[in-house]
PDB file of N, CA and C in Angstrom:
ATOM      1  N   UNK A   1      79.848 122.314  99.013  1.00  0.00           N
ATOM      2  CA  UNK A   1      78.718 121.608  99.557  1.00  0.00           C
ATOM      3  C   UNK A   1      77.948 122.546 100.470  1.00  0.00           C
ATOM      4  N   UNK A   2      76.395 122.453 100.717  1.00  0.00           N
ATOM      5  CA  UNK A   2      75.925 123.188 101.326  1.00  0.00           C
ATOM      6  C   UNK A   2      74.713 121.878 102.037  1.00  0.00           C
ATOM      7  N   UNK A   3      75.035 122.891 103.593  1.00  0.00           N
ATOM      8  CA  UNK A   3      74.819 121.720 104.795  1.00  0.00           C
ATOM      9  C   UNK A   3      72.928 121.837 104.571  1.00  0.00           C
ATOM     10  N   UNK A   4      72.539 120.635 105.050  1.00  0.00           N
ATOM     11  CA  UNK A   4      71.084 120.904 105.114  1.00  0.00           C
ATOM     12  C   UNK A   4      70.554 120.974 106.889  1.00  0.00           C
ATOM     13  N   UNK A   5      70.108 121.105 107.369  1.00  0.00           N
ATOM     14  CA  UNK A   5      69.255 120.924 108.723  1.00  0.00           C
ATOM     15  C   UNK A   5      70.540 119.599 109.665  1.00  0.00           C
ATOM     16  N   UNK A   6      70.155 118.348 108.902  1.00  0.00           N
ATOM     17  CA  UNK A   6      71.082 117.453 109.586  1.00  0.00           C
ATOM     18  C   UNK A   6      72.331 117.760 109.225  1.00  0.00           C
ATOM     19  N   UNK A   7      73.059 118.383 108.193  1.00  0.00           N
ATOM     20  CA  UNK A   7      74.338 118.273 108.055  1.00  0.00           C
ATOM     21  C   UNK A   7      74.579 119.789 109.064  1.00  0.00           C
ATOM     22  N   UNK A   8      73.957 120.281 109.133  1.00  0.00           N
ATOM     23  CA  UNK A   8      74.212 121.988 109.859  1.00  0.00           C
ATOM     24  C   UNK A   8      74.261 121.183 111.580  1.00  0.00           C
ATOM     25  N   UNK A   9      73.388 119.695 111.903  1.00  0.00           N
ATOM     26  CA  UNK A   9      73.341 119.777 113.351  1.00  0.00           C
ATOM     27  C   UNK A   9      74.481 118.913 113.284  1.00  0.00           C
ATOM     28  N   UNK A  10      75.193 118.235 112.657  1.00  0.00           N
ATOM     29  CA  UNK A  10      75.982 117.168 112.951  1.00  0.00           C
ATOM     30  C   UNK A  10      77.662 118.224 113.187  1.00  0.00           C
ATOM     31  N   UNK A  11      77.542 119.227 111.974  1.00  0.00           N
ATOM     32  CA  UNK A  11      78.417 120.150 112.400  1.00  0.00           C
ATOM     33  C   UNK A  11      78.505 120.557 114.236  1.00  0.00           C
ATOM     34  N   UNK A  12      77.237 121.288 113.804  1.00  0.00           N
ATOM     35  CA  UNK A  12      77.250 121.907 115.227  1.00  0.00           C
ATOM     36  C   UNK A  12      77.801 120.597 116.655  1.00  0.00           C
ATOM     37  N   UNK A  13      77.109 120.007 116.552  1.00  0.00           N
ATOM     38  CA  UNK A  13      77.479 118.491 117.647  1.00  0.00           C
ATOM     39  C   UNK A  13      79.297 118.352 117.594  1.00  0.00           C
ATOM     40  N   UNK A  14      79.698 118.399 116.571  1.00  0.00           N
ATOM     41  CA  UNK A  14      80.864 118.058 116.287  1.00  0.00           C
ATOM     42  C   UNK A  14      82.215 118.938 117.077  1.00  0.00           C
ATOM     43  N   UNK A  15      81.777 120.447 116.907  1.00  0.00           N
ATOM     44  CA  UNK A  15      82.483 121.379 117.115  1.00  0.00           C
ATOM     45  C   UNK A  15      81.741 121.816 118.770  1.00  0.00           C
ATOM     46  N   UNK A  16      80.637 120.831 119.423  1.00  0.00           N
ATOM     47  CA  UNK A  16      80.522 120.782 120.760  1.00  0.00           C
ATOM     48  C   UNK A  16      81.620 119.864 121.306  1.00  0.00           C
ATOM     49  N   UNK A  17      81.840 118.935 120.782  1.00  0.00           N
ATOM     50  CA  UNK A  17      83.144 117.638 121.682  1.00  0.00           C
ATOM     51  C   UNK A  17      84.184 118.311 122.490  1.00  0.00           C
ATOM     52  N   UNK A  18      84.262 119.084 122.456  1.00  0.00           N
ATOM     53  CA  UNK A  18      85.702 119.650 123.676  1.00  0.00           C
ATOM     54  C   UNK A  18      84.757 120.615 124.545  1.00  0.00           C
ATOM     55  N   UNK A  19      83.899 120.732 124.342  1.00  0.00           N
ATOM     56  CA  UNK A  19      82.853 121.325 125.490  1.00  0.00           C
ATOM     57  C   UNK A  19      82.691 119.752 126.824  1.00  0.00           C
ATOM     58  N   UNK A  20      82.756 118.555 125.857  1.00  0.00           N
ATOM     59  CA  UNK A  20      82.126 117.627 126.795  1.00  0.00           C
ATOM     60  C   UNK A  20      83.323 116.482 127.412  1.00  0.00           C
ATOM     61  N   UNK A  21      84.493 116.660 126.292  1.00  0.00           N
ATOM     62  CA  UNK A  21      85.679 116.256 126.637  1.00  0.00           C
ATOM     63  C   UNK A  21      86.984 116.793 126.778  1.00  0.00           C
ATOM     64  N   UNK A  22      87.125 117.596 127.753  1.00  0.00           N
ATOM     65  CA  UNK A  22      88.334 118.266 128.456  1.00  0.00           C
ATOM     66  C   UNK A  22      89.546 118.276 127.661  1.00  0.00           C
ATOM     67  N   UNK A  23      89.960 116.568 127.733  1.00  0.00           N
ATOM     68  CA  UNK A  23      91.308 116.421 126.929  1.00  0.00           C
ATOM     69  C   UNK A  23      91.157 116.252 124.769  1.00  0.00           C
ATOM     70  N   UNK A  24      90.328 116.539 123.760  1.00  0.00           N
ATOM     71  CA  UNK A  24      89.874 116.345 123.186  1.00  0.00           C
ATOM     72  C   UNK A  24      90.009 117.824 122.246  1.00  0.00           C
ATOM     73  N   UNK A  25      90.833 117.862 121.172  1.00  0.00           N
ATOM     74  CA  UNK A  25      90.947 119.135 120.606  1.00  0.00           C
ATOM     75  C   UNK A  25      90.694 118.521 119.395  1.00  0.00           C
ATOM     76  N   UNK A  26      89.589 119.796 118.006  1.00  0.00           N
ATOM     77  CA  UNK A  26      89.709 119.460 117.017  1.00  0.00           C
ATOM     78  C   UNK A  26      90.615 119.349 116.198  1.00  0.00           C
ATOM     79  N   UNK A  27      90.305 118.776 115.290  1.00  0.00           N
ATOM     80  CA  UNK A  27      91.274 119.309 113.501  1.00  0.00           C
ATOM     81  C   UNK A  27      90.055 119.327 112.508  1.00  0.00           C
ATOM     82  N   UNK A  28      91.035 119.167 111.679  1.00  0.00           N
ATOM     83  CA  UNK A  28      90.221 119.224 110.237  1.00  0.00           C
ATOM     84  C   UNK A  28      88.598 118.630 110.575  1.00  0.00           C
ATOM     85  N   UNK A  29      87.496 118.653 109.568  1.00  0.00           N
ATOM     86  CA  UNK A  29      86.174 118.863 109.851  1.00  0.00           C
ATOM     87  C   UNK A  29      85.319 118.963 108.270  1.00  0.00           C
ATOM     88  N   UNK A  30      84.715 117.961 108.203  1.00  0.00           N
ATOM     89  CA  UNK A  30      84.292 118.119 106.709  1.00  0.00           C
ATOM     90  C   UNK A  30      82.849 117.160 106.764  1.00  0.00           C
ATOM     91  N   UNK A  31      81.602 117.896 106.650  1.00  0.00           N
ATOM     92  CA  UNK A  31      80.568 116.991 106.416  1.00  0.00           C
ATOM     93  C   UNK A  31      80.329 116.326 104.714  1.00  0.00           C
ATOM     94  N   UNK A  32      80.295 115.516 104.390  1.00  0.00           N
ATOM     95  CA  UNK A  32      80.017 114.921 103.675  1.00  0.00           C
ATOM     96  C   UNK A  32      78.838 114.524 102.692  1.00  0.00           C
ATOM     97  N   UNK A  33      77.802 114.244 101.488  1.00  0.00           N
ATOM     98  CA  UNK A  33      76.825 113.865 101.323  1.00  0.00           C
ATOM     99  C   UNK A  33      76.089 112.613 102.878  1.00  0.00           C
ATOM    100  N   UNK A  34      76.748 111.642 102.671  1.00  0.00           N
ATOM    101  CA  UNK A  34      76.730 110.560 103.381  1.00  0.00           C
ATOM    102  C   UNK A  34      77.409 110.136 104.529  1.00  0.00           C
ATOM    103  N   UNK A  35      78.629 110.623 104.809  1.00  0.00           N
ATOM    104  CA  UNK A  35      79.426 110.496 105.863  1.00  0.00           C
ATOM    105  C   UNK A  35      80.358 111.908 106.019  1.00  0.00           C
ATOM    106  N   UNK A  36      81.125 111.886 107.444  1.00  0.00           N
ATOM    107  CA  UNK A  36      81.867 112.804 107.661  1.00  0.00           C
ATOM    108  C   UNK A  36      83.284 112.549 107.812  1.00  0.00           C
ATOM    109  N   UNK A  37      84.399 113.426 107.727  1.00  0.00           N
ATOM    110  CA  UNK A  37      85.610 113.045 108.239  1.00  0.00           C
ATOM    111  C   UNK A  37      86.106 113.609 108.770  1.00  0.00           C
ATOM    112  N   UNK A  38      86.594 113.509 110.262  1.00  0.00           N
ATOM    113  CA  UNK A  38      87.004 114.156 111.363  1.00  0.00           C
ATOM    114  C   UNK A  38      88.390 113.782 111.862  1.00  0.00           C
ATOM    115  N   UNK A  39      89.134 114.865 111.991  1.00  0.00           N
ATOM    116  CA  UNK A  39      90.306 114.204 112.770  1.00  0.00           C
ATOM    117  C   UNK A  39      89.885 115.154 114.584  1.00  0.00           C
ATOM    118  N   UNK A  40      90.157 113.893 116.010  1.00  0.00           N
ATOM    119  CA  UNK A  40      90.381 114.413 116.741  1.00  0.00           C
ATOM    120  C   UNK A  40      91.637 114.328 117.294  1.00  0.00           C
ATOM    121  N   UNK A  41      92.475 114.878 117.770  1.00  0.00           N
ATOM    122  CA  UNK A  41      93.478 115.086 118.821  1.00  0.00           C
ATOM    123  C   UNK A  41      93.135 114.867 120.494  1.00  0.00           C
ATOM    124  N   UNK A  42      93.880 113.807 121.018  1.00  0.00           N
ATOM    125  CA  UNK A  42      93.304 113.495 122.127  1.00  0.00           C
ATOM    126  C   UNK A  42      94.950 113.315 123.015  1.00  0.00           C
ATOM    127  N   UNK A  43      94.468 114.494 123.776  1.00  0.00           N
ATOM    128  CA  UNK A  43      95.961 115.025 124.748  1.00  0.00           C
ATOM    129  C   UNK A  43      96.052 114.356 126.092  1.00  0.00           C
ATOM    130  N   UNK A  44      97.277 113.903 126.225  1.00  0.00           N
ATOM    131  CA  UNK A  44      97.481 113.542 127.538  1.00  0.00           C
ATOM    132  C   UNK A  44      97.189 114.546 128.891  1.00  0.00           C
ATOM    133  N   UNK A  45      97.543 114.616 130.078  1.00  0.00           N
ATOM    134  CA  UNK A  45      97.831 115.602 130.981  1.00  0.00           C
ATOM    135  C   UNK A  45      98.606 116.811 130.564  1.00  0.00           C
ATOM    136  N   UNK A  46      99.579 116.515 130.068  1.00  0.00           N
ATOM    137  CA  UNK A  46     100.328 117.899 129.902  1.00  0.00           C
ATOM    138  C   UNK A  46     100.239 118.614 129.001  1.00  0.00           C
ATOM    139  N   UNK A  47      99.032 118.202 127.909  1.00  0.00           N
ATOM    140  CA  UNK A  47      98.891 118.880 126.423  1.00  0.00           C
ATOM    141  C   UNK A  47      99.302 118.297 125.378  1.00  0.00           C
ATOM    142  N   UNK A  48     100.005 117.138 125.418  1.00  0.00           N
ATOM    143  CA  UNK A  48     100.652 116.983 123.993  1.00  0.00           C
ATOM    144  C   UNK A  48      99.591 115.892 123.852  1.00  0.00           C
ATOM    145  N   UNK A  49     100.117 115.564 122.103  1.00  0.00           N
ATOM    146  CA  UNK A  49      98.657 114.807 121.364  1.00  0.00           C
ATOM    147  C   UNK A  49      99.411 113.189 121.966  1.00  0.00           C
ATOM    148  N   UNK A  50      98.668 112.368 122.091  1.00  0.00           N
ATOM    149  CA  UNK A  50      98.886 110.874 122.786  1.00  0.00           C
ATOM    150  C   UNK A  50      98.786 109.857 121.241  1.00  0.00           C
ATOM    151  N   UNK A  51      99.361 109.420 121.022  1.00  0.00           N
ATOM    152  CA  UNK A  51      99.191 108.265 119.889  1.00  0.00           C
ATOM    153  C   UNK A  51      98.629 107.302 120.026  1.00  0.00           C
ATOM    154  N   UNK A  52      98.514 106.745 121.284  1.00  0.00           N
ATOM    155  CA  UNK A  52      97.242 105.662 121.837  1.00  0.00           C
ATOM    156  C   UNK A  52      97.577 105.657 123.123  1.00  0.00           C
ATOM    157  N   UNK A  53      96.318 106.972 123.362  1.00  0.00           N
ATOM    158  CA  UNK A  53      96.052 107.310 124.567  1.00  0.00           C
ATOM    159  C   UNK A  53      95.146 106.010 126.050  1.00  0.00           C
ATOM    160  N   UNK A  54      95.575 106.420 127.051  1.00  0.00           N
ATOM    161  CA  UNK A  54      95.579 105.057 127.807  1.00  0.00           C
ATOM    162  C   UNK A  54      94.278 105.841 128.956  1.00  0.00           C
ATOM    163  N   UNK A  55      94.614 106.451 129.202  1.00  0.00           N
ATOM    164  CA  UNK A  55      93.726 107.527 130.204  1.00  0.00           C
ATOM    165  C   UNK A  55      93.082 108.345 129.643  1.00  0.00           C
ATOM    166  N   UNK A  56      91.800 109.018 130.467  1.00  0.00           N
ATOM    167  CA  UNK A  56      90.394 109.581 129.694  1.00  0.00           C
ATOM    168  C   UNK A  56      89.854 108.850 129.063  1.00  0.00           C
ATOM    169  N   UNK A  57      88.620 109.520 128.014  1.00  0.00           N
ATOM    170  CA  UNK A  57      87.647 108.534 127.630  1.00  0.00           C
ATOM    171  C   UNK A  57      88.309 108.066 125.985  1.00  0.00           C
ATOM    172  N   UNK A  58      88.004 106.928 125.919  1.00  0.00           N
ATOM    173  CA  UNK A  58      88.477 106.406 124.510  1.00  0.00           C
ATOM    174  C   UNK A  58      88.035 106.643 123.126  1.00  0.00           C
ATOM    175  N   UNK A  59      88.513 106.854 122.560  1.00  0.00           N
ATOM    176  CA  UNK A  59      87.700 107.385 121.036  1.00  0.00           C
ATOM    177  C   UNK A  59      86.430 106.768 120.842  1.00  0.00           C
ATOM    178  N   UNK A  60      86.399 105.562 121.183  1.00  0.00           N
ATOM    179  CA  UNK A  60      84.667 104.748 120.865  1.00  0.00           C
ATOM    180  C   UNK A  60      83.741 105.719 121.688  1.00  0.00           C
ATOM    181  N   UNK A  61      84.483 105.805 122.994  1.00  0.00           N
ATOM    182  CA  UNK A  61      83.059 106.840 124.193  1.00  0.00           C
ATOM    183  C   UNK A  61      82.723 108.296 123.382  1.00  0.00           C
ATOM    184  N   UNK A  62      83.716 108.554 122.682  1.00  0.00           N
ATOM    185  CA  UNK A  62      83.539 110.112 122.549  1.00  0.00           C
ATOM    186  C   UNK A  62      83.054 110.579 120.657  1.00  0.00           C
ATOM    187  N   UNK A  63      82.682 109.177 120.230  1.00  0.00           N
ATOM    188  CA  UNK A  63      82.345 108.936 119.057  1.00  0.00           C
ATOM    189  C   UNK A  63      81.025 108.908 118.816  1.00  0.00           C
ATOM    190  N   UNK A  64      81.187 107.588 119.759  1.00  0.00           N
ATOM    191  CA  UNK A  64      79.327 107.241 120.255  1.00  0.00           C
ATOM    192  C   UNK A  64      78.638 107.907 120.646  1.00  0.00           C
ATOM    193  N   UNK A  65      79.235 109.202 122.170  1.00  0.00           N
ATOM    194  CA  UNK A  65      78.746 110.270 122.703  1.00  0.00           C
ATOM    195  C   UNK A  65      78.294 110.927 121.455  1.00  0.00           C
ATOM    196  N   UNK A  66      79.160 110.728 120.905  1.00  0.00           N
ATOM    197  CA  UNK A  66      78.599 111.968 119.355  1.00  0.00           C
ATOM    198  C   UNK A  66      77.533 112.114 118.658  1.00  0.00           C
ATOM    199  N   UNK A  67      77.113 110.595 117.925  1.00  0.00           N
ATOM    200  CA  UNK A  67      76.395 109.854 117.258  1.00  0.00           C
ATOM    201  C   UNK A  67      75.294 110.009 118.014  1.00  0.00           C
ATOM    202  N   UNK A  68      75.534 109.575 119.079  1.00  0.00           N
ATOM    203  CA  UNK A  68      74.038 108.908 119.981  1.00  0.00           C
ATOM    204  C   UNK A  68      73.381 110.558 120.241  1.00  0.00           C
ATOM    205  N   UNK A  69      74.172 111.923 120.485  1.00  0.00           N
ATOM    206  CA  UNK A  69      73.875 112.787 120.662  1.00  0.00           C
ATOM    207  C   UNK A  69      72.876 113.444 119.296  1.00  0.00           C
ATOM    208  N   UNK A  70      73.580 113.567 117.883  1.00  0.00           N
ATOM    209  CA  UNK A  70      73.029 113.603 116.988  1.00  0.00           C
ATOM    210  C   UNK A  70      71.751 112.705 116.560  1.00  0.00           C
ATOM    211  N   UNK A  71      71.865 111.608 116.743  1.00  0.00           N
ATOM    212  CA  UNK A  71      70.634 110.832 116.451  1.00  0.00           C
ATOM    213  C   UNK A  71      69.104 111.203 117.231  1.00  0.00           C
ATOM    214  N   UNK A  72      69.701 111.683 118.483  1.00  0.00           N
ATOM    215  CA  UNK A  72      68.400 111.580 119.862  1.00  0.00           C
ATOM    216  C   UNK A  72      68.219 112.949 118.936  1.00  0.00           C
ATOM    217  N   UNK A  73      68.737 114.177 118.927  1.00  0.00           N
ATOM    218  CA  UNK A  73      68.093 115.405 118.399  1.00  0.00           C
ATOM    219  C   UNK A  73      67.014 115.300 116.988  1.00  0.00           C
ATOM    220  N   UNK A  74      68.236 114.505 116.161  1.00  0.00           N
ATOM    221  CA  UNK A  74      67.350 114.545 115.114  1.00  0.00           C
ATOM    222  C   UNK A  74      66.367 113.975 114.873  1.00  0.00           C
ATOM    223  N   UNK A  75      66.124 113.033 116.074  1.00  0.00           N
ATOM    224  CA  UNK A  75      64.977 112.515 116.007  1.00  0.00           C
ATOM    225  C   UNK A  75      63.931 112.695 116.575  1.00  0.00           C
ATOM    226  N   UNK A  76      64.046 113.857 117.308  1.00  0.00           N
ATOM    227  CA  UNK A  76      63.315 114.953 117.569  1.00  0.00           C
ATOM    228  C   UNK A  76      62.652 116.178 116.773  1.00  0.00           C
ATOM    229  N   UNK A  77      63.502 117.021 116.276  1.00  0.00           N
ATOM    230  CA  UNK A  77      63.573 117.591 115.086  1.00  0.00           C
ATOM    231  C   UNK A  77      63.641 117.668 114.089  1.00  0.00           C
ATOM    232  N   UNK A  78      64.273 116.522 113.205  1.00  0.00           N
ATOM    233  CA  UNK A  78      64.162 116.472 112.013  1.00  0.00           C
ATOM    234  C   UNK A  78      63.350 115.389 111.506  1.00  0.00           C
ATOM    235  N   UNK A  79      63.052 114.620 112.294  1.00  0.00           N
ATOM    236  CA  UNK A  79      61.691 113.729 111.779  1.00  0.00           C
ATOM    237  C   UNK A  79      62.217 112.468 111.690  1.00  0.00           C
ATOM    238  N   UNK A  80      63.568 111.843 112.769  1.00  0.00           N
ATOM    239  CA  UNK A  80      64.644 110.658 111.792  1.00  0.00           C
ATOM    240  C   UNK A  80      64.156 109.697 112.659  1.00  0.00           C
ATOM    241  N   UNK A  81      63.126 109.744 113.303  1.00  0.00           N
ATOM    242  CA  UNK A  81      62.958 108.436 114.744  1.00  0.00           C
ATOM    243  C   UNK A  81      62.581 107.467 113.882  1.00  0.00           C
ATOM    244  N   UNK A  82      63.063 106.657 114.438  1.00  0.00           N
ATOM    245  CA  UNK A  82      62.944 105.263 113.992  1.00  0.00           C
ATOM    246  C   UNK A  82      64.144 104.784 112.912  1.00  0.00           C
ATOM    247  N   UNK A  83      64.747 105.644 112.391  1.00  0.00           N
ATOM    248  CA  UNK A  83      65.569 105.203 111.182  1.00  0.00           C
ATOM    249  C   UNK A  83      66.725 105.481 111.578  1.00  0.00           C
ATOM    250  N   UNK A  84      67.745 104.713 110.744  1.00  0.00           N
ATOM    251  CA  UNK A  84      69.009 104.603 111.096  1.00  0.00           C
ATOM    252  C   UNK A  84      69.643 105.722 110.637  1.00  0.00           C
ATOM    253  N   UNK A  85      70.840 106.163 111.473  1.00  0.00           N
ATOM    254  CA  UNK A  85      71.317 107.422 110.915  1.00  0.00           C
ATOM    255  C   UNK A  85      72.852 107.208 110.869  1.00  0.00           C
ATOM    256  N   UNK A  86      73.419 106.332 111.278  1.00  0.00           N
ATOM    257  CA  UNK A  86      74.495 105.843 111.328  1.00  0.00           C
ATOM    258  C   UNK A  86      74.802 105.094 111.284  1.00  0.00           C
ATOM    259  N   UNK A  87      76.353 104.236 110.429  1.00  0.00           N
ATOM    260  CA  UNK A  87      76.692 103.425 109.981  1.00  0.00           C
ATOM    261  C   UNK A  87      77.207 102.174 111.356  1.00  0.00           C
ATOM    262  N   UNK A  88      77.173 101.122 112.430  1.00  0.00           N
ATOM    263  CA  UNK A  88      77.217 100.854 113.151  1.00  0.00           C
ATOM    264  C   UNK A  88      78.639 101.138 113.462  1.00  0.00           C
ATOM    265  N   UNK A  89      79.673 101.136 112.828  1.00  0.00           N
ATOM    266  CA  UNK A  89      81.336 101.569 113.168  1.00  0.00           C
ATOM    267  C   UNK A  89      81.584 102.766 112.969  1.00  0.00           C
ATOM    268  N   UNK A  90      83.003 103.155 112.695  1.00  0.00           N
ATOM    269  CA  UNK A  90      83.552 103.951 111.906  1.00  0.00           C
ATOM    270  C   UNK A  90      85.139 103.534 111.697  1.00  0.00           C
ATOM    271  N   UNK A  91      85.689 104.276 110.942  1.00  0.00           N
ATOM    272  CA  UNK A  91      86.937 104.236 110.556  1.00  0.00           C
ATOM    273  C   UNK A  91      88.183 105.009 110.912  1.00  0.00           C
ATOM    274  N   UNK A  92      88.929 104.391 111.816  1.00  0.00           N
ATOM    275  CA  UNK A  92      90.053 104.874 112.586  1.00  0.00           C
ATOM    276  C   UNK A  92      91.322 104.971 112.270  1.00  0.00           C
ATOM    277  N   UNK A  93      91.987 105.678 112.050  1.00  0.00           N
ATOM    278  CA  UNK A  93      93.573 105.364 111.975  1.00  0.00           C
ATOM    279  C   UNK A  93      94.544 106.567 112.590  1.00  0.00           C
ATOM    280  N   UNK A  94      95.479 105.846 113.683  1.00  0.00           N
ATOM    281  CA  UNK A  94      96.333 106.888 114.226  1.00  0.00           C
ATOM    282  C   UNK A  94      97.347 107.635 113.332  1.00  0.00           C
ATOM    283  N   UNK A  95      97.404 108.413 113.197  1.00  0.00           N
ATOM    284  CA  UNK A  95      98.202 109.517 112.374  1.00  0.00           C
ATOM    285  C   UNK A  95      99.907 109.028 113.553  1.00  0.00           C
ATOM    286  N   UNK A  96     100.529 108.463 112.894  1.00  0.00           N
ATOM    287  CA  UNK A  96     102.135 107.939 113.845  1.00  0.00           C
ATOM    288  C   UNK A  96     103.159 109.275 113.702  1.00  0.00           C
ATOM    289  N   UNK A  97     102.846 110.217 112.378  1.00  0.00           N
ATOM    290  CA  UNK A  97     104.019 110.984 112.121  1.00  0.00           C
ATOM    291  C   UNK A  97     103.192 112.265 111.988  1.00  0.00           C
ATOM    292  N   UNK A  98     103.627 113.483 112.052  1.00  0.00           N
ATOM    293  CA  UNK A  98     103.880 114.844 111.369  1.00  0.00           C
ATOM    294  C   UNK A  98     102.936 114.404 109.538  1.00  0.00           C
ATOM    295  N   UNK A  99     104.063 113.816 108.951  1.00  0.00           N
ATOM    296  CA  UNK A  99     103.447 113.819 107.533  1.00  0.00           C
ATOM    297  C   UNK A  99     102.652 112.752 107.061  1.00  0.00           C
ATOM    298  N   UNK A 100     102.401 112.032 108.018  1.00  0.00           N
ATOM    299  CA  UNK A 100     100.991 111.478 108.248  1.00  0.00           C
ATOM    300  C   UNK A 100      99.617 112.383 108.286  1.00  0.00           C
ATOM    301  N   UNK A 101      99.825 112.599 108.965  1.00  0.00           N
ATOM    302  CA  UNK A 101      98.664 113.853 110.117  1.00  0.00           C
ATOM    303  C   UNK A 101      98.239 114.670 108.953  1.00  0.00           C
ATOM    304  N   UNK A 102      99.576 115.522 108.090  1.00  0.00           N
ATOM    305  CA  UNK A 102      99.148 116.106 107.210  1.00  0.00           C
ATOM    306  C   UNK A 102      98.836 115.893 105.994  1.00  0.00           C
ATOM    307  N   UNK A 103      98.605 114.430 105.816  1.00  0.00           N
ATOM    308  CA  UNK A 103      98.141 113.705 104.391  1.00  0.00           C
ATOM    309  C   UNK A 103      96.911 113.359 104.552  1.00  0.00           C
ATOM    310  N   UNK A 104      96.464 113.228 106.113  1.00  0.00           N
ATOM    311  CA  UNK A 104      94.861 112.869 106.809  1.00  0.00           C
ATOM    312  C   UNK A 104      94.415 114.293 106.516  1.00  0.00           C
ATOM    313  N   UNK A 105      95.288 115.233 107.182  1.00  0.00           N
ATOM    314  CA  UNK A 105      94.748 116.753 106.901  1.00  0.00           C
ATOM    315  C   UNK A 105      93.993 117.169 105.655  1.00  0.00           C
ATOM    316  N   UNK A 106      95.036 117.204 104.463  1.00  0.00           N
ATOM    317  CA  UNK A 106      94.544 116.824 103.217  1.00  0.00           C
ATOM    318  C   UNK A 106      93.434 116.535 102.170  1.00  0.00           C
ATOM    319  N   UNK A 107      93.452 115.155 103.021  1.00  0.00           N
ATOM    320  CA  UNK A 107      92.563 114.241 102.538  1.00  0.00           C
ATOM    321  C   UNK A 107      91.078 114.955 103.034  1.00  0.00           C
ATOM    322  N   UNK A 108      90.919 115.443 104.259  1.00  0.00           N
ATOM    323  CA  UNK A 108      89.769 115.533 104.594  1.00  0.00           C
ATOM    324  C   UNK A 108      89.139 116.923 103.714  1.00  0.00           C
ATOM    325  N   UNK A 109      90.630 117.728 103.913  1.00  0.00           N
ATOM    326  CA  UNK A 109      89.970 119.300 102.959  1.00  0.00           C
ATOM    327  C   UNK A 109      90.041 119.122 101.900  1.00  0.00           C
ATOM    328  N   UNK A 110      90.632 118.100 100.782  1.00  0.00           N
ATOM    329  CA  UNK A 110      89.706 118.140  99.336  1.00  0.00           C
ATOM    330  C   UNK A 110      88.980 116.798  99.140  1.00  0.00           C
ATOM    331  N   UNK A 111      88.131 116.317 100.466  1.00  0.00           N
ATOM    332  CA  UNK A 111      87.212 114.989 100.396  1.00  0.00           C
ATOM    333  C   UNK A 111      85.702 115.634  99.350  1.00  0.00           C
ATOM    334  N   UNK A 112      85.099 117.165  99.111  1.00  0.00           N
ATOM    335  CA  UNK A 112      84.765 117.772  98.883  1.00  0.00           C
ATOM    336  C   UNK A 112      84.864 117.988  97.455  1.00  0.00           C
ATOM    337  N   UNK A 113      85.713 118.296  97.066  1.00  0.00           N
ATOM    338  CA  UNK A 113      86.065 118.487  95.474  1.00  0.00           C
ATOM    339  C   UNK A 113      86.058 117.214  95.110  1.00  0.00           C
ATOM    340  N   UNK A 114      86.516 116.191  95.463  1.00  0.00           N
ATOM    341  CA  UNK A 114      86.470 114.581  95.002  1.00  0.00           C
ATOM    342  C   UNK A 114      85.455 114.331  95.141  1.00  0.00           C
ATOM    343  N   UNK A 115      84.246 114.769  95.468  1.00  0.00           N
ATOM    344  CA  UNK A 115      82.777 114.029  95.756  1.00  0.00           C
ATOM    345  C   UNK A 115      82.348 113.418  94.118  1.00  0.00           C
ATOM    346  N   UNK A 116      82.180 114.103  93.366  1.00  0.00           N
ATOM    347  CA  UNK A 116      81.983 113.482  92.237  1.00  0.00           C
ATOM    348  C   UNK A 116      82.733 112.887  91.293  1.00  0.00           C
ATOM    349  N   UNK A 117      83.810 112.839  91.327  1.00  0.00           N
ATOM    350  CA  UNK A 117      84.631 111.317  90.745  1.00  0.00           C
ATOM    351  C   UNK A 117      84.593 110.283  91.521  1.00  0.00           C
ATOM    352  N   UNK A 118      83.803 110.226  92.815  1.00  0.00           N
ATOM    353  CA  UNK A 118      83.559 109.070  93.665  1.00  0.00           C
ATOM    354  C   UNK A 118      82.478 108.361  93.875  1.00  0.00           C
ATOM    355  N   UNK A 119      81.771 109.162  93.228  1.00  0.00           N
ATOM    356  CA  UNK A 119      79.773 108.597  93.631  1.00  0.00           C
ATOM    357  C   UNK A 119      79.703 108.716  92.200  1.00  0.00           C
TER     358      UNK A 119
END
């Protein structure tokens, strides 16, 4: 896949989140035609990943931060004011195990090659 203007800024925005959230490390990272799939890691105090983290900001703040960040630009720059650019939710699920994590892993790095047996 090759990113266009919005898929190049939504990257970029994406791989800003631990600039704006301290406890907040990436993973996997895949823009999409239509949507993206992201795994974040969200660490307690001492570094390790939290499974449903209670303290810091909550995945909705640091989602929305995201979204709302991408939308205000592009609607500056790419011409998107007024129109919707995002789906009002998204889709969550805590990774509980090791071979969980790495079946989400997976999934996100050949979401890409599956694009067209899916659309």
């Amino acid at each position: 896949m090759f990113l266009n203007v919005l898929g190049d800024m939504v990257s970029r925005y994406w791989q800003a989140i631990p600039g704006h959230f301290k406890n907040v490390k990436l993973d996997e990272f895949v823009v999409m035609p239509y949507h993206i799939h992201g795994l974040l890691i969200i660490e307690d105090s001492s570094g390790e990943a939290c499974l449903a983290p209670t303290k810091g900001p909550a995945l909705g703040a640091i989602v929305g931060a995201f979204k709302s960040s991408v939308t205000r630009v592009a609607g500056k720059t790419c011409g998107f004011t007024g129109r919707q650019l995002w789906q009002r939710n998204y889709y969550e699920h805590v990774a509980r195990n090791e071979m969980d994590l790495d079946d989400t892993r997976r999934y996100i790095v050949d979401s890409p090659a599956r694009w067209g047996f899916n659309s």
